[in-house]
PDB file of N, CA and C in Angstrom:
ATOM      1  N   UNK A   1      23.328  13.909  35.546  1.00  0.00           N
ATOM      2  CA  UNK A   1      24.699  13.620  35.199  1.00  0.00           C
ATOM      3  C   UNK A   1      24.979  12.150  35.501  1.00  0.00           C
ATOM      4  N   UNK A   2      25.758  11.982  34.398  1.00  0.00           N
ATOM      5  CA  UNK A   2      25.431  10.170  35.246  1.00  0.00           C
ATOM      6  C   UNK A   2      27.231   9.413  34.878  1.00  0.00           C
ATOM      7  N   UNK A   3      27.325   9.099  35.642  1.00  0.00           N
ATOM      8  CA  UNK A   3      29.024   8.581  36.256  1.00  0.00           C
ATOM      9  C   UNK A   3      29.016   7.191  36.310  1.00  0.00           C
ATOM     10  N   UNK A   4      30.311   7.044  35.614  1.00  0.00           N
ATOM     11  CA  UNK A   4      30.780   5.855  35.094  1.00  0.00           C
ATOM     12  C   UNK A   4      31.747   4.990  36.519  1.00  0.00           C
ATOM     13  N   UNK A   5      31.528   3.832  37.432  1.00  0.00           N
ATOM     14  CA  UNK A   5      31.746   3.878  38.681  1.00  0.00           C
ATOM     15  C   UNK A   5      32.071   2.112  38.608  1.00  0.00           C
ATOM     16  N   UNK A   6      33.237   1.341  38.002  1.00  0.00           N
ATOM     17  CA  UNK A   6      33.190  -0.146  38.062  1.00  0.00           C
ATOM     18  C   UNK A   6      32.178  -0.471  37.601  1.00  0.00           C
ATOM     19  N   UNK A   7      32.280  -0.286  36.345  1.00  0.00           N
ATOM     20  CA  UNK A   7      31.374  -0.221  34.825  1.00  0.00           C
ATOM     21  C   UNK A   7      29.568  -0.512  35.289  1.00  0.00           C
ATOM     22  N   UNK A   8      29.392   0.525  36.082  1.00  0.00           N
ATOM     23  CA  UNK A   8      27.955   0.704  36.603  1.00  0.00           C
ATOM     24  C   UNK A   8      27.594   2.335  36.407  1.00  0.00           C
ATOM     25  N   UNK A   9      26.505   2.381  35.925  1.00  0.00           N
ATOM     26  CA  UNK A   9      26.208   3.906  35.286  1.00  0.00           C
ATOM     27  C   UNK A   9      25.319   4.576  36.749  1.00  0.00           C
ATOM     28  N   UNK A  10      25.847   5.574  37.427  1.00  0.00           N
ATOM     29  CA  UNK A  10      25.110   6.213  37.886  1.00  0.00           C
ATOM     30  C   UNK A  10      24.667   7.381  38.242  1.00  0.00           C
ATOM     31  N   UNK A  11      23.608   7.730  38.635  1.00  0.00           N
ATOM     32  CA  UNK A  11      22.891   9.218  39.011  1.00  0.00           C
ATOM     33  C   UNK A  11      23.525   9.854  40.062  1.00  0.00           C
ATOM     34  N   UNK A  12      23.826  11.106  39.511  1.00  0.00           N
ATOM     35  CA  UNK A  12      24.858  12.034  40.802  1.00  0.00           C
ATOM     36  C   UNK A  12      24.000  11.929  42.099  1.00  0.00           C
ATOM     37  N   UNK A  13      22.765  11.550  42.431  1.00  0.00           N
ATOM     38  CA  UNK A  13      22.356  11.145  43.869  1.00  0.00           C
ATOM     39  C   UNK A  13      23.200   9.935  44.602  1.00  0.00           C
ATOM     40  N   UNK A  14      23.098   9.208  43.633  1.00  0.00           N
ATOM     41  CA  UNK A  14      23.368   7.562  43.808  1.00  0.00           C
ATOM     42  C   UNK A  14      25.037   8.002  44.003  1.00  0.00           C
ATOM     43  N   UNK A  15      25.731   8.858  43.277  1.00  0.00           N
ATOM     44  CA  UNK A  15      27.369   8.311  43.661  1.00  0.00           C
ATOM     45  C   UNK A  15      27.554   9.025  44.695  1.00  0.00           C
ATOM     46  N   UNK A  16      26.878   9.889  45.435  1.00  0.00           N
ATOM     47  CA  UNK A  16      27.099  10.366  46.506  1.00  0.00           C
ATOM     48  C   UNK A  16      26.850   9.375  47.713  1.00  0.00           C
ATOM     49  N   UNK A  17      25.757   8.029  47.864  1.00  0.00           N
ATOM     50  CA  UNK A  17      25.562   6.949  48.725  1.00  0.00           C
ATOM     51  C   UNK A  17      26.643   5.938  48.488  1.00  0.00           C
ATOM     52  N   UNK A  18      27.232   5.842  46.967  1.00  0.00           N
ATOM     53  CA  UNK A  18      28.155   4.827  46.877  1.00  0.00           C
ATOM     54  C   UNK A  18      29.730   5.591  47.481  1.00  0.00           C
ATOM     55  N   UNK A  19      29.487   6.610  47.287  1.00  0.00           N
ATOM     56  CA  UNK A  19      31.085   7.371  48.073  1.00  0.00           C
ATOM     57  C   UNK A  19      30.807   6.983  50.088  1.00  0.00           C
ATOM     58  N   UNK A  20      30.041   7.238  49.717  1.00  0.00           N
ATOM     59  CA  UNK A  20      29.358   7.123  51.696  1.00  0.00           C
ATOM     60  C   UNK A  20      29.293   5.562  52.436  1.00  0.00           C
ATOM     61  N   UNK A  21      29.146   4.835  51.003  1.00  0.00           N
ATOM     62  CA  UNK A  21      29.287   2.879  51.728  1.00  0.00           C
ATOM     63  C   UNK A  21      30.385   3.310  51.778  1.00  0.00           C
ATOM     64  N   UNK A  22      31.365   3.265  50.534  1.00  0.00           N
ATOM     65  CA  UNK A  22      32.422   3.084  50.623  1.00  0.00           C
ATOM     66  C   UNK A  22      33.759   3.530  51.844  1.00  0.00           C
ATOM     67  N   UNK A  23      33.116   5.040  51.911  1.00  0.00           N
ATOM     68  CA  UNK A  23      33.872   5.561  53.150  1.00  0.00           C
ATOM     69  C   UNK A  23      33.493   4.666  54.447  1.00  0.00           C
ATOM     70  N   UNK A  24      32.046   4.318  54.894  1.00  0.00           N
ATOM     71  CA  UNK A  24      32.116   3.375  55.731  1.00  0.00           C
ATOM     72  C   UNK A  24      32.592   1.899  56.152  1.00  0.00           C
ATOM     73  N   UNK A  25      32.194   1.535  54.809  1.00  0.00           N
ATOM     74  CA  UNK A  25      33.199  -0.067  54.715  1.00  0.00           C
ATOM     75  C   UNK A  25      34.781   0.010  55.223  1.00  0.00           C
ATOM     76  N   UNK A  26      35.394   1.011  54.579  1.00  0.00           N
ATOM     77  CA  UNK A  26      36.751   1.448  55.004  1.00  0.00           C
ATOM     78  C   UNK A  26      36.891   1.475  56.730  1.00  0.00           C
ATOM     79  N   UNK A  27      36.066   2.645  57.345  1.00  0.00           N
ATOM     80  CA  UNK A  27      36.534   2.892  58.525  1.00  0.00           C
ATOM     81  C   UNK A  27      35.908   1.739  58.930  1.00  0.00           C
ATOM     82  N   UNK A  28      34.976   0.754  58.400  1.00  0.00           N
ATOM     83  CA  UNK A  28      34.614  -0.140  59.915  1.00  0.00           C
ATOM     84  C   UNK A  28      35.680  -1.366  59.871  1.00  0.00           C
ATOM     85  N   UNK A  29      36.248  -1.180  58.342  1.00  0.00           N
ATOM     86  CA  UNK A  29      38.130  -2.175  58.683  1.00  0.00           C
ATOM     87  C   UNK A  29      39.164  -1.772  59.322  1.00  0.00           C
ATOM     88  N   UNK A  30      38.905  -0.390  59.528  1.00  0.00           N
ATOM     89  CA  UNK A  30      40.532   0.409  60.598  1.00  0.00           C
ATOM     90  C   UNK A  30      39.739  -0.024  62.029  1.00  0.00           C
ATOM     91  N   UNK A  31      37.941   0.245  61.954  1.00  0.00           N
ATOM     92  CA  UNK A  31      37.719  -0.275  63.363  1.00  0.00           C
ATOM     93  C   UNK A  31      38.100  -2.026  63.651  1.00  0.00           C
ATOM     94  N   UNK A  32      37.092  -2.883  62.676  1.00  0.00           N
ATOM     95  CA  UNK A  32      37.435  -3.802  63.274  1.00  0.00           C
ATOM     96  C   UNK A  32      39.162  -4.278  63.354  1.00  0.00           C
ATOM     97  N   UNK A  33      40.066  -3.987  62.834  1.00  0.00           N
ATOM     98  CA  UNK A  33      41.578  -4.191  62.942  1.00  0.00           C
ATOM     99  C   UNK A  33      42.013  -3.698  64.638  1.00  0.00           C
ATOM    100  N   UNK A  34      41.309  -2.371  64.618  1.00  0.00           N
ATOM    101  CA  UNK A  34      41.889  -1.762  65.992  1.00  0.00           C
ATOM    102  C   UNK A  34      41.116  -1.970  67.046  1.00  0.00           C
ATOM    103  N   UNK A  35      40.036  -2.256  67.203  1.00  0.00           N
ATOM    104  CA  UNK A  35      38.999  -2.501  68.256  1.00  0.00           C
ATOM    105  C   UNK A  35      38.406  -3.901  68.053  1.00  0.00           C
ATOM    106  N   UNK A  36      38.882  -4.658  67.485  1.00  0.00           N
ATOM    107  CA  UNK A  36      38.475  -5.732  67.135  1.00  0.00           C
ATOM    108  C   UNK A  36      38.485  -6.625  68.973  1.00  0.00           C
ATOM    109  N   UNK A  37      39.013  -6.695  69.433  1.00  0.00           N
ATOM    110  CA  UNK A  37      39.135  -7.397  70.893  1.00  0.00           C
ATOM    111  C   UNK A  37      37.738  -6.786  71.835  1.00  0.00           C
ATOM    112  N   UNK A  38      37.550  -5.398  71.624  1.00  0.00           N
ATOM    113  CA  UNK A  38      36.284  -5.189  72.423  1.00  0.00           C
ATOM    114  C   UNK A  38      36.988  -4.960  73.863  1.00  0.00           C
ATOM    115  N   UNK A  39      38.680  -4.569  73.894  1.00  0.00           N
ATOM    116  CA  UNK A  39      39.124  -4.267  75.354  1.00  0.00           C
ATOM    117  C   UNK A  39      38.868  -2.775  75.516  1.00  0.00           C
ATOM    118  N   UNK A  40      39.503  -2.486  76.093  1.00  0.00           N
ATOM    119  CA  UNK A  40      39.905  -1.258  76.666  1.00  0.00           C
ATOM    120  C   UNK A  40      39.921   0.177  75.629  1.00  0.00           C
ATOM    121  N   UNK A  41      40.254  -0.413  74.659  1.00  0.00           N
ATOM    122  CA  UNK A  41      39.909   0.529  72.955  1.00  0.00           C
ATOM    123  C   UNK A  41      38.932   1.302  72.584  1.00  0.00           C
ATOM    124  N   UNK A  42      37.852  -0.198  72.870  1.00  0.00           N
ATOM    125  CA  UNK A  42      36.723   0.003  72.977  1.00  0.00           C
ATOM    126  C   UNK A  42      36.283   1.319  73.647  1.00  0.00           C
ATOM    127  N   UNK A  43      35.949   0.651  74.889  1.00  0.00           N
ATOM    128  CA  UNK A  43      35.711   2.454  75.979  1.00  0.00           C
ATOM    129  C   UNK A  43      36.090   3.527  75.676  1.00  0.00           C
ATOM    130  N   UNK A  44      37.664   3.574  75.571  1.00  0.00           N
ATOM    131  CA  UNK A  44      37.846   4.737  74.822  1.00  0.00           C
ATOM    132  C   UNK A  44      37.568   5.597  73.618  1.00  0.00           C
ATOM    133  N   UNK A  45      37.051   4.199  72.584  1.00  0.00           N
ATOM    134  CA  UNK A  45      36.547   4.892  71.527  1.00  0.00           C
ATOM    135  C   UNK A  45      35.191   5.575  71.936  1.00  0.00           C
ATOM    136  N   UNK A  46      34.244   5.289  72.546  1.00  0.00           N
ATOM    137  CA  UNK A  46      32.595   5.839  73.159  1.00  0.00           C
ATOM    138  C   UNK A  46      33.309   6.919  73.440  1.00  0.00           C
ATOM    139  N   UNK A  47      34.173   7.069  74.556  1.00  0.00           N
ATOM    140  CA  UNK A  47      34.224   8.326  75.235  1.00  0.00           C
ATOM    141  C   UNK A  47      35.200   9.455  73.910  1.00  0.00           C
ATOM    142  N   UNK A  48      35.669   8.993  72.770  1.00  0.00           N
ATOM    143  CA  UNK A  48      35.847   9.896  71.888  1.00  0.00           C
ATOM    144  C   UNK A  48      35.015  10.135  71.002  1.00  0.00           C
ATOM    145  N   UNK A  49      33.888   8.922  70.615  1.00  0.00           N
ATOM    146  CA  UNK A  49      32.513   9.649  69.857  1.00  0.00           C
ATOM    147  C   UNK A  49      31.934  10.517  70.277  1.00  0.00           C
ATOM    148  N   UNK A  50      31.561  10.433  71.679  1.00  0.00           N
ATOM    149  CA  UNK A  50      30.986  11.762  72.502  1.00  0.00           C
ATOM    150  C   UNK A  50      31.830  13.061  72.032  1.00  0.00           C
ATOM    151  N   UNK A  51      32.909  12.985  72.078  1.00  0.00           N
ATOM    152  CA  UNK A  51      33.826  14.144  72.054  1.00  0.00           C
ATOM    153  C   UNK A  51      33.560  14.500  70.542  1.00  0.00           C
ATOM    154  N   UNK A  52      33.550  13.710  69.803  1.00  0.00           N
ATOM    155  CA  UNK A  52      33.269  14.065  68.338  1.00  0.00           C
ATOM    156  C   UNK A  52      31.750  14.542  68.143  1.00  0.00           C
ATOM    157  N   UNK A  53      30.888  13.848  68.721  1.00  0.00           N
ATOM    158  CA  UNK A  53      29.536  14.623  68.853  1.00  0.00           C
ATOM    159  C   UNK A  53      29.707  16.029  69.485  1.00  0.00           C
ATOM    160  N   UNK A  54      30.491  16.581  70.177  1.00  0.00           N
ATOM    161  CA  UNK A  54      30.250  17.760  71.461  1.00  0.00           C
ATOM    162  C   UNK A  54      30.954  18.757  70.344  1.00  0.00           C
ATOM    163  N   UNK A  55      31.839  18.041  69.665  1.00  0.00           N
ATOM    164  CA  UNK A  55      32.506  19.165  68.152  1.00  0.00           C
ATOM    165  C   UNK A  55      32.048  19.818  66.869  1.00  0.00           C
ATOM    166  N   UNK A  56      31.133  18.271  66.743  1.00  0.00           N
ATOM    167  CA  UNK A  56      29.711  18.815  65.829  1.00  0.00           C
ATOM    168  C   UNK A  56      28.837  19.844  66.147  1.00  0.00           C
ATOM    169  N   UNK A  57      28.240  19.530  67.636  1.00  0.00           N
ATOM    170  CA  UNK A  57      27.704  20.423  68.210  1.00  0.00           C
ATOM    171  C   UNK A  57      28.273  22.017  68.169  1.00  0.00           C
ATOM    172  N   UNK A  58      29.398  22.083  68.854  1.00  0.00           N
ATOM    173  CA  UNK A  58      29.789  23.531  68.740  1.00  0.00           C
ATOM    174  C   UNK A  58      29.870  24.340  67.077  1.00  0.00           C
ATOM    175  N   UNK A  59      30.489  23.141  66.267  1.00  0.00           N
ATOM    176  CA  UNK A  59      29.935  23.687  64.911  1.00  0.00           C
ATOM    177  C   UNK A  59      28.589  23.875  64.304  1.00  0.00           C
ATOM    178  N   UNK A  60      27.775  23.466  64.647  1.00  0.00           N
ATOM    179  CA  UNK A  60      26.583  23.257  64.120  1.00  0.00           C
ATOM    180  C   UNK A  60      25.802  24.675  64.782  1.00  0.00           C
ATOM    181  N   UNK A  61      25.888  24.654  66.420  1.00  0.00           N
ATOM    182  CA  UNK A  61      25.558  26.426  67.095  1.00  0.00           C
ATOM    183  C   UNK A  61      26.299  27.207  66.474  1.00  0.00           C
ATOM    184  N   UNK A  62      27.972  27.260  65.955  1.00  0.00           N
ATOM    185  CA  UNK A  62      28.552  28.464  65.599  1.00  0.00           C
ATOM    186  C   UNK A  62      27.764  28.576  64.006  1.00  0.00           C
ATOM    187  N   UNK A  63      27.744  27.839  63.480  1.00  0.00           N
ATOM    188  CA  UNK A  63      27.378  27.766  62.331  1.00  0.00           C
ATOM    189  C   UNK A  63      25.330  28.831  61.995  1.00  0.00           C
ATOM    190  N   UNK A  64      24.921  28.748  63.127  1.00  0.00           N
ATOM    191  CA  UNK A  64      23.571  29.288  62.765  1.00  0.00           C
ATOM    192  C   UNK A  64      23.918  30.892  63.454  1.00  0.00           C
ATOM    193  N   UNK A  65      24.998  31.285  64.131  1.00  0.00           N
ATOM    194  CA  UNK A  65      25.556  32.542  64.100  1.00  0.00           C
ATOM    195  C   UNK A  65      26.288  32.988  62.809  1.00  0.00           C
ATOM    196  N   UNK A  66      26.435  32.526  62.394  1.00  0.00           N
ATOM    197  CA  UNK A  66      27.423  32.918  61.124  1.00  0.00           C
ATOM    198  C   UNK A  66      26.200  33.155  59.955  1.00  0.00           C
ATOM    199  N   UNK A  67      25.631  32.077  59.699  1.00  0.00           N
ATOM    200  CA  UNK A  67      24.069  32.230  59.037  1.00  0.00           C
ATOM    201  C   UNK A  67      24.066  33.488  59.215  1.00  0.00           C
ATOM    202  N   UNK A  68      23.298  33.788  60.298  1.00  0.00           N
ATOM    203  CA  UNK A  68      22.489  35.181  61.009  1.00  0.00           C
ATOM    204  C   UNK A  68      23.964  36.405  60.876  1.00  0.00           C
ATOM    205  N   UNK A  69      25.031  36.178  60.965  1.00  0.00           N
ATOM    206  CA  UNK A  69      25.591  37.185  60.297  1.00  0.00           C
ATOM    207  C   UNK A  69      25.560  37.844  58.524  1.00  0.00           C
ATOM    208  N   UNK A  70      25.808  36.706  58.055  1.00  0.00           N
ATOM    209  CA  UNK A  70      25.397  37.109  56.905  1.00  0.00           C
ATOM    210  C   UNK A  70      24.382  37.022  56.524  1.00  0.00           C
ATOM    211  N   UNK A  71      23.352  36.745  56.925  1.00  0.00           N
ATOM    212  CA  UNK A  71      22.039  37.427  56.491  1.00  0.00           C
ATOM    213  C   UNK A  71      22.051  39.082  56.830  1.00  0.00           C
ATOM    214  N   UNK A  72      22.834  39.431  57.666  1.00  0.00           N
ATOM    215  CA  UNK A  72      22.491  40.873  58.214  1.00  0.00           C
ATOM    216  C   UNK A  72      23.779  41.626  57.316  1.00  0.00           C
ATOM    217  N   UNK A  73      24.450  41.224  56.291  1.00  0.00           N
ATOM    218  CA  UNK A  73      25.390  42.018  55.254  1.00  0.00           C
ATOM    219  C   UNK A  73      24.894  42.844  54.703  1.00  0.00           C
ATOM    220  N   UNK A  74      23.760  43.035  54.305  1.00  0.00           N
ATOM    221  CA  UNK A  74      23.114  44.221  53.254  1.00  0.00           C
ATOM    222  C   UNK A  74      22.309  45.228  53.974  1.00  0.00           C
ATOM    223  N   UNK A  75      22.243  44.804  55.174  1.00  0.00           N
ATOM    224  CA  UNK A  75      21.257  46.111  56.348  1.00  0.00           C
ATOM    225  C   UNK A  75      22.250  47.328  56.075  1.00  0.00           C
ATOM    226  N   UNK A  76      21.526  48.176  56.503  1.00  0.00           N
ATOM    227  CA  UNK A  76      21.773  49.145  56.669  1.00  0.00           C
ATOM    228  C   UNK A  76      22.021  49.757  58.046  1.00  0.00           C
ATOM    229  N   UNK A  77      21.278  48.995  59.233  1.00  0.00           N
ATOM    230  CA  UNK A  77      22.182  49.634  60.293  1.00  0.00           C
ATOM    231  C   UNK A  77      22.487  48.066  61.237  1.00  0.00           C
ATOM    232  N   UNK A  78      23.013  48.239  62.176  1.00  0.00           N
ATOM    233  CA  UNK A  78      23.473  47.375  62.964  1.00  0.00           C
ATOM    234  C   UNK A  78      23.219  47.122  64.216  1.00  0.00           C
ATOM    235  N   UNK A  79      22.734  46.521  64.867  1.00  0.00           N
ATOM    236  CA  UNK A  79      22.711  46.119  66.202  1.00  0.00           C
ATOM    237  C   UNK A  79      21.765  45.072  66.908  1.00  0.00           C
ATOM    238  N   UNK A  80      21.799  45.030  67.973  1.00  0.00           N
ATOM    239  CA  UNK A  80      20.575  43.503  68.901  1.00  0.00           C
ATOM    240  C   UNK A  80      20.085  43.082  68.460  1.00  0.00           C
ATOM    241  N   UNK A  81      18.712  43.932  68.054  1.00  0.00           N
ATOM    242  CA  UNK A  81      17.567  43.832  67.229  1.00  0.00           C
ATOM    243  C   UNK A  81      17.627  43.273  66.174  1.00  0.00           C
ATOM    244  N   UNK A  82      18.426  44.280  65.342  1.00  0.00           N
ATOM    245  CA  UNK A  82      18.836  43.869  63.849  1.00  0.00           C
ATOM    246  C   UNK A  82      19.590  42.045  63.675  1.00  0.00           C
ATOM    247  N   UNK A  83      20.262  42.033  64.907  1.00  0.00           N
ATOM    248  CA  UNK A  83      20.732  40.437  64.791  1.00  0.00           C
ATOM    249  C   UNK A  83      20.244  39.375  64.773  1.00  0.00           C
ATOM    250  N   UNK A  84      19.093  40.023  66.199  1.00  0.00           N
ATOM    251  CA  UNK A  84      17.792  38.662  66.342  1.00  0.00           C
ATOM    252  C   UNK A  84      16.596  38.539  65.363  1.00  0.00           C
ATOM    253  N   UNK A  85      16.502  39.956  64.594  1.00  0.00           N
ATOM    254  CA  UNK A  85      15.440  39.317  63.500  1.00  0.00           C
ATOM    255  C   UNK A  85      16.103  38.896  62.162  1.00  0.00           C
ATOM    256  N   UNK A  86      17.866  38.476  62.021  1.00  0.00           N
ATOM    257  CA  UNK A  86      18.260  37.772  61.195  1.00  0.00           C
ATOM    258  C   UNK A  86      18.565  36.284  61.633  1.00  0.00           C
ATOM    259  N   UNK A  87      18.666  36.592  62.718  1.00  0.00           N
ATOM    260  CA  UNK A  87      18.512  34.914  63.928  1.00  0.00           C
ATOM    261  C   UNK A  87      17.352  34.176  63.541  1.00  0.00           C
ATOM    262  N   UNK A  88      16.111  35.263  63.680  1.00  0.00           N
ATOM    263  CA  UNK A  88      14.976  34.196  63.407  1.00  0.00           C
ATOM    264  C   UNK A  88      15.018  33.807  61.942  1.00  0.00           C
ATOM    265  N   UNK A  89      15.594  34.138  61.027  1.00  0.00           N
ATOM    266  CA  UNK A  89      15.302  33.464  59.471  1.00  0.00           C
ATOM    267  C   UNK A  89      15.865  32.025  59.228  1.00  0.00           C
ATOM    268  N   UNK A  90      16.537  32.211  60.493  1.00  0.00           N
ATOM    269  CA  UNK A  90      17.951  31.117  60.290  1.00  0.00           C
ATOM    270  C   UNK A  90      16.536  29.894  60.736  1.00  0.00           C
ATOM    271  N   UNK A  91      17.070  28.960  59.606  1.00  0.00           N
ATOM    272  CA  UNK A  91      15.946  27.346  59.982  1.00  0.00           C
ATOM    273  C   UNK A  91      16.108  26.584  61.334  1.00  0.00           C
ATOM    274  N   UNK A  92      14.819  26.354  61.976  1.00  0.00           N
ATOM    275  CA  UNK A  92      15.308  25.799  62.992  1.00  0.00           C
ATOM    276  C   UNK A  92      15.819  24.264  62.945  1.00  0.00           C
ATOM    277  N   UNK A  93      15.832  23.800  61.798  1.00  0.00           N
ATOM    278  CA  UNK A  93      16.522  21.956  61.739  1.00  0.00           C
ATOM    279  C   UNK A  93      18.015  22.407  62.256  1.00  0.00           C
ATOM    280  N   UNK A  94      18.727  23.724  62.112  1.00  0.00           N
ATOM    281  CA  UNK A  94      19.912  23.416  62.545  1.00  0.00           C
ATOM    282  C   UNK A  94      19.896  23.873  64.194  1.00  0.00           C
ATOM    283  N   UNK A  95      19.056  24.163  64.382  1.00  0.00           N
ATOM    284  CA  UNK A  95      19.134  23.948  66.414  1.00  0.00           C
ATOM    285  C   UNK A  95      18.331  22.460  66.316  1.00  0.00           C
ATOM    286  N   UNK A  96      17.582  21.842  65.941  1.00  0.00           N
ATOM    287  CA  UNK A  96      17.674  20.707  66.568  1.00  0.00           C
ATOM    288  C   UNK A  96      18.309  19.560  66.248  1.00  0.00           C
ATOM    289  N   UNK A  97      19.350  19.674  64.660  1.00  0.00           N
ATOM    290  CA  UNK A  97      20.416  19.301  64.870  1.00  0.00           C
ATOM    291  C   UNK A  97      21.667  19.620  65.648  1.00  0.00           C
ATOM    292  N   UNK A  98      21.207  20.656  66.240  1.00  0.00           N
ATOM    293  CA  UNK A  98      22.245  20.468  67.471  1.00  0.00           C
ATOM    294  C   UNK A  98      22.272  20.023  68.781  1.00  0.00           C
ATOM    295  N   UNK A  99      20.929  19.877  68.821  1.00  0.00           N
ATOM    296  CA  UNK A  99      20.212  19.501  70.388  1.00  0.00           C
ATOM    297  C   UNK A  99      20.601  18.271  70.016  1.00  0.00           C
ATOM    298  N   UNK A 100      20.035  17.615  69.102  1.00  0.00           N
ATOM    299  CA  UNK A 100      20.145  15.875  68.785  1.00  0.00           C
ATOM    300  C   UNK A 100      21.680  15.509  68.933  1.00  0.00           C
ATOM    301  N   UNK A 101      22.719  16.350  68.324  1.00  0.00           N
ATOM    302  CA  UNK A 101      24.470  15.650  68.257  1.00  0.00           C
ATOM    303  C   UNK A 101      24.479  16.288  69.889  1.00  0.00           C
ATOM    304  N   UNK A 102      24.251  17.147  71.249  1.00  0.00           N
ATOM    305  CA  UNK A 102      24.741  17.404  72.142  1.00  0.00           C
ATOM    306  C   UNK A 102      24.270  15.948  72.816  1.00  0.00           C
ATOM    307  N   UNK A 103      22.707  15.779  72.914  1.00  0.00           N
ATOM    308  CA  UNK A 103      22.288  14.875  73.533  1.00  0.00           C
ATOM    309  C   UNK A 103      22.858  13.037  73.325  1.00  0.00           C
ATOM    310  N   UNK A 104      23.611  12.937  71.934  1.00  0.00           N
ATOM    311  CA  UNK A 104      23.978  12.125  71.183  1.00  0.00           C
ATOM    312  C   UNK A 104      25.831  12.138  72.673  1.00  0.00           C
ATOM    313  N   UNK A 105      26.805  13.209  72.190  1.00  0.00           N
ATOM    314  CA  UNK A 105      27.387  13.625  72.539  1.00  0.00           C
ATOM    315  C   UNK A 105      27.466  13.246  74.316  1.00  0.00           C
ATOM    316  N   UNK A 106      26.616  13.703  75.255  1.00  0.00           N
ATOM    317  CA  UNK A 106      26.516  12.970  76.396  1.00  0.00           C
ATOM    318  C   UNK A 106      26.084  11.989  76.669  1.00  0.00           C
ATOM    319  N   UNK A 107      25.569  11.258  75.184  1.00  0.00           N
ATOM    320  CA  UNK A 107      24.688   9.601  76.151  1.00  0.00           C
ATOM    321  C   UNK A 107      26.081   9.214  75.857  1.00  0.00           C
ATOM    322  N   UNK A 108      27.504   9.828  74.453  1.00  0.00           N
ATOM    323  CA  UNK A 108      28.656   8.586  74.420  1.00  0.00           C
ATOM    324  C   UNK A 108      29.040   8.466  75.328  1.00  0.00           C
ATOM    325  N   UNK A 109      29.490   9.986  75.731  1.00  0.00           N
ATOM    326  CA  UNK A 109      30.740  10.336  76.650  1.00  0.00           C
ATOM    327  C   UNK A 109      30.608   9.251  78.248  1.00  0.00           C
ATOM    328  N   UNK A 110      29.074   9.429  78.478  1.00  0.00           N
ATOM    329  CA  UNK A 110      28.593   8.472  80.055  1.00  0.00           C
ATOM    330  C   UNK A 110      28.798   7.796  80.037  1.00  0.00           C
ATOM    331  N   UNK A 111      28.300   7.021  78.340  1.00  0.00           N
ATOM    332  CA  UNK A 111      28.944   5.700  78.472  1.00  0.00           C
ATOM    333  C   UNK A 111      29.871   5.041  78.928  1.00  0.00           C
ATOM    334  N   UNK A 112      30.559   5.907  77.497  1.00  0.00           N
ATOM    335  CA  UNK A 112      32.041   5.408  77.792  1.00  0.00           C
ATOM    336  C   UNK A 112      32.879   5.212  79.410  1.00  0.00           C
ATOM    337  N   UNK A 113      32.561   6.566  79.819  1.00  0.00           N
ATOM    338  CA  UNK A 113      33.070   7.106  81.285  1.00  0.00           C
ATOM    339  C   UNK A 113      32.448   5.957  82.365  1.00  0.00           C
ATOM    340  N   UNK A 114      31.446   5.657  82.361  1.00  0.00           N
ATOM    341  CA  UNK A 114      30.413   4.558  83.223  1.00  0.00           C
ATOM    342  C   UNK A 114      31.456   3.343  83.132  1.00  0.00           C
ATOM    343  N   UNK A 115      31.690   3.042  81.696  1.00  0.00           N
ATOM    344  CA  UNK A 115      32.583   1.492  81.324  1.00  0.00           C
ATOM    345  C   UNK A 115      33.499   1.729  81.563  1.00  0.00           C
ATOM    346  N   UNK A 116      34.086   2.822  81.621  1.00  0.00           N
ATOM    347  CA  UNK A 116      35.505   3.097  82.368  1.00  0.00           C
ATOM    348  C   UNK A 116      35.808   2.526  83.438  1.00  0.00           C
ATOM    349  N   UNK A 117      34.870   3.303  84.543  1.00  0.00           N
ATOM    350  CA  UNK A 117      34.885   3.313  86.054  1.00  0.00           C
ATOM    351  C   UNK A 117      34.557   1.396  86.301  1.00  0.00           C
ATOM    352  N   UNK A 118      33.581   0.752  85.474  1.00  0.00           N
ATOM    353  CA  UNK A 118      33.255  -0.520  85.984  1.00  0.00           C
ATOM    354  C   UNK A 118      34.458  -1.205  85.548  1.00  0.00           C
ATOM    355  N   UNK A 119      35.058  -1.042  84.398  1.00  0.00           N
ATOM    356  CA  UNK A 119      36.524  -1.678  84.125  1.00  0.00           C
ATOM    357  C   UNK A 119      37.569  -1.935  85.450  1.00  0.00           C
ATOM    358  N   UNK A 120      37.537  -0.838  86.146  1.00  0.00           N
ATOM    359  CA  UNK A 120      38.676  -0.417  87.236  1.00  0.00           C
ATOM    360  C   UNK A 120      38.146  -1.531  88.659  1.00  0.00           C
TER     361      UNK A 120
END
């Protein structure tokens, strides 16, 4: 499929990376406008990426329960067993995308919290 984008023709792969600069170019002008000084903003923003990593995280674990629920819609009976061998179908990239955003998640939060405490 190919999309017409500021008279540049492109491949539905490609407008999905040009939607993704674009969304970034944007937020790194609300950042540099608002954090532009590198004070106190700053810190606080680390210690809310963490928090935004620790949110991913909980979505990303609830999310491979929900998987494993509906994989188990068409059984016929129900229980432990029946859950954990729809658990195991579930791919493991989404547990270690979750290990990666928790671990992501506490290096912000220290940060931030570390630059806190040396601020004071």
């Amino acid at each position: 499929m190919l999309i017409k984008l500021k008279g540049a023709l492109l491949i539905q792969g490609d407008y999905n990376r040009v939607i993704s600069f674009f969304a970034y170019r944007i937020g790194w002008e609300i950042f540099r406008k608002n954090y532009g000084d590198k004070g106190e903003k700053l810190i606080m923003n680390k210690i809310n990426i963490g928090i935004y990593f620790f949110i991913i995280t909980s979505i990303l674990y609830a999310t491979r329960f929900i998987c494993g629920a509906i994989g188990g819609i068409g059984g016929t009976e129900w229980g432990k067993d029946e859950f954990a061998r729809q658990l195991s179908y579930v791919p493991n990239g989404l547990m270690i995308a979750t290990i990666i955003a928790l671990i992501l998640g506490i290096v912000f939060f220290v940060w931030g919290f570390k630059d806190s405490l040396q601020k004071k």
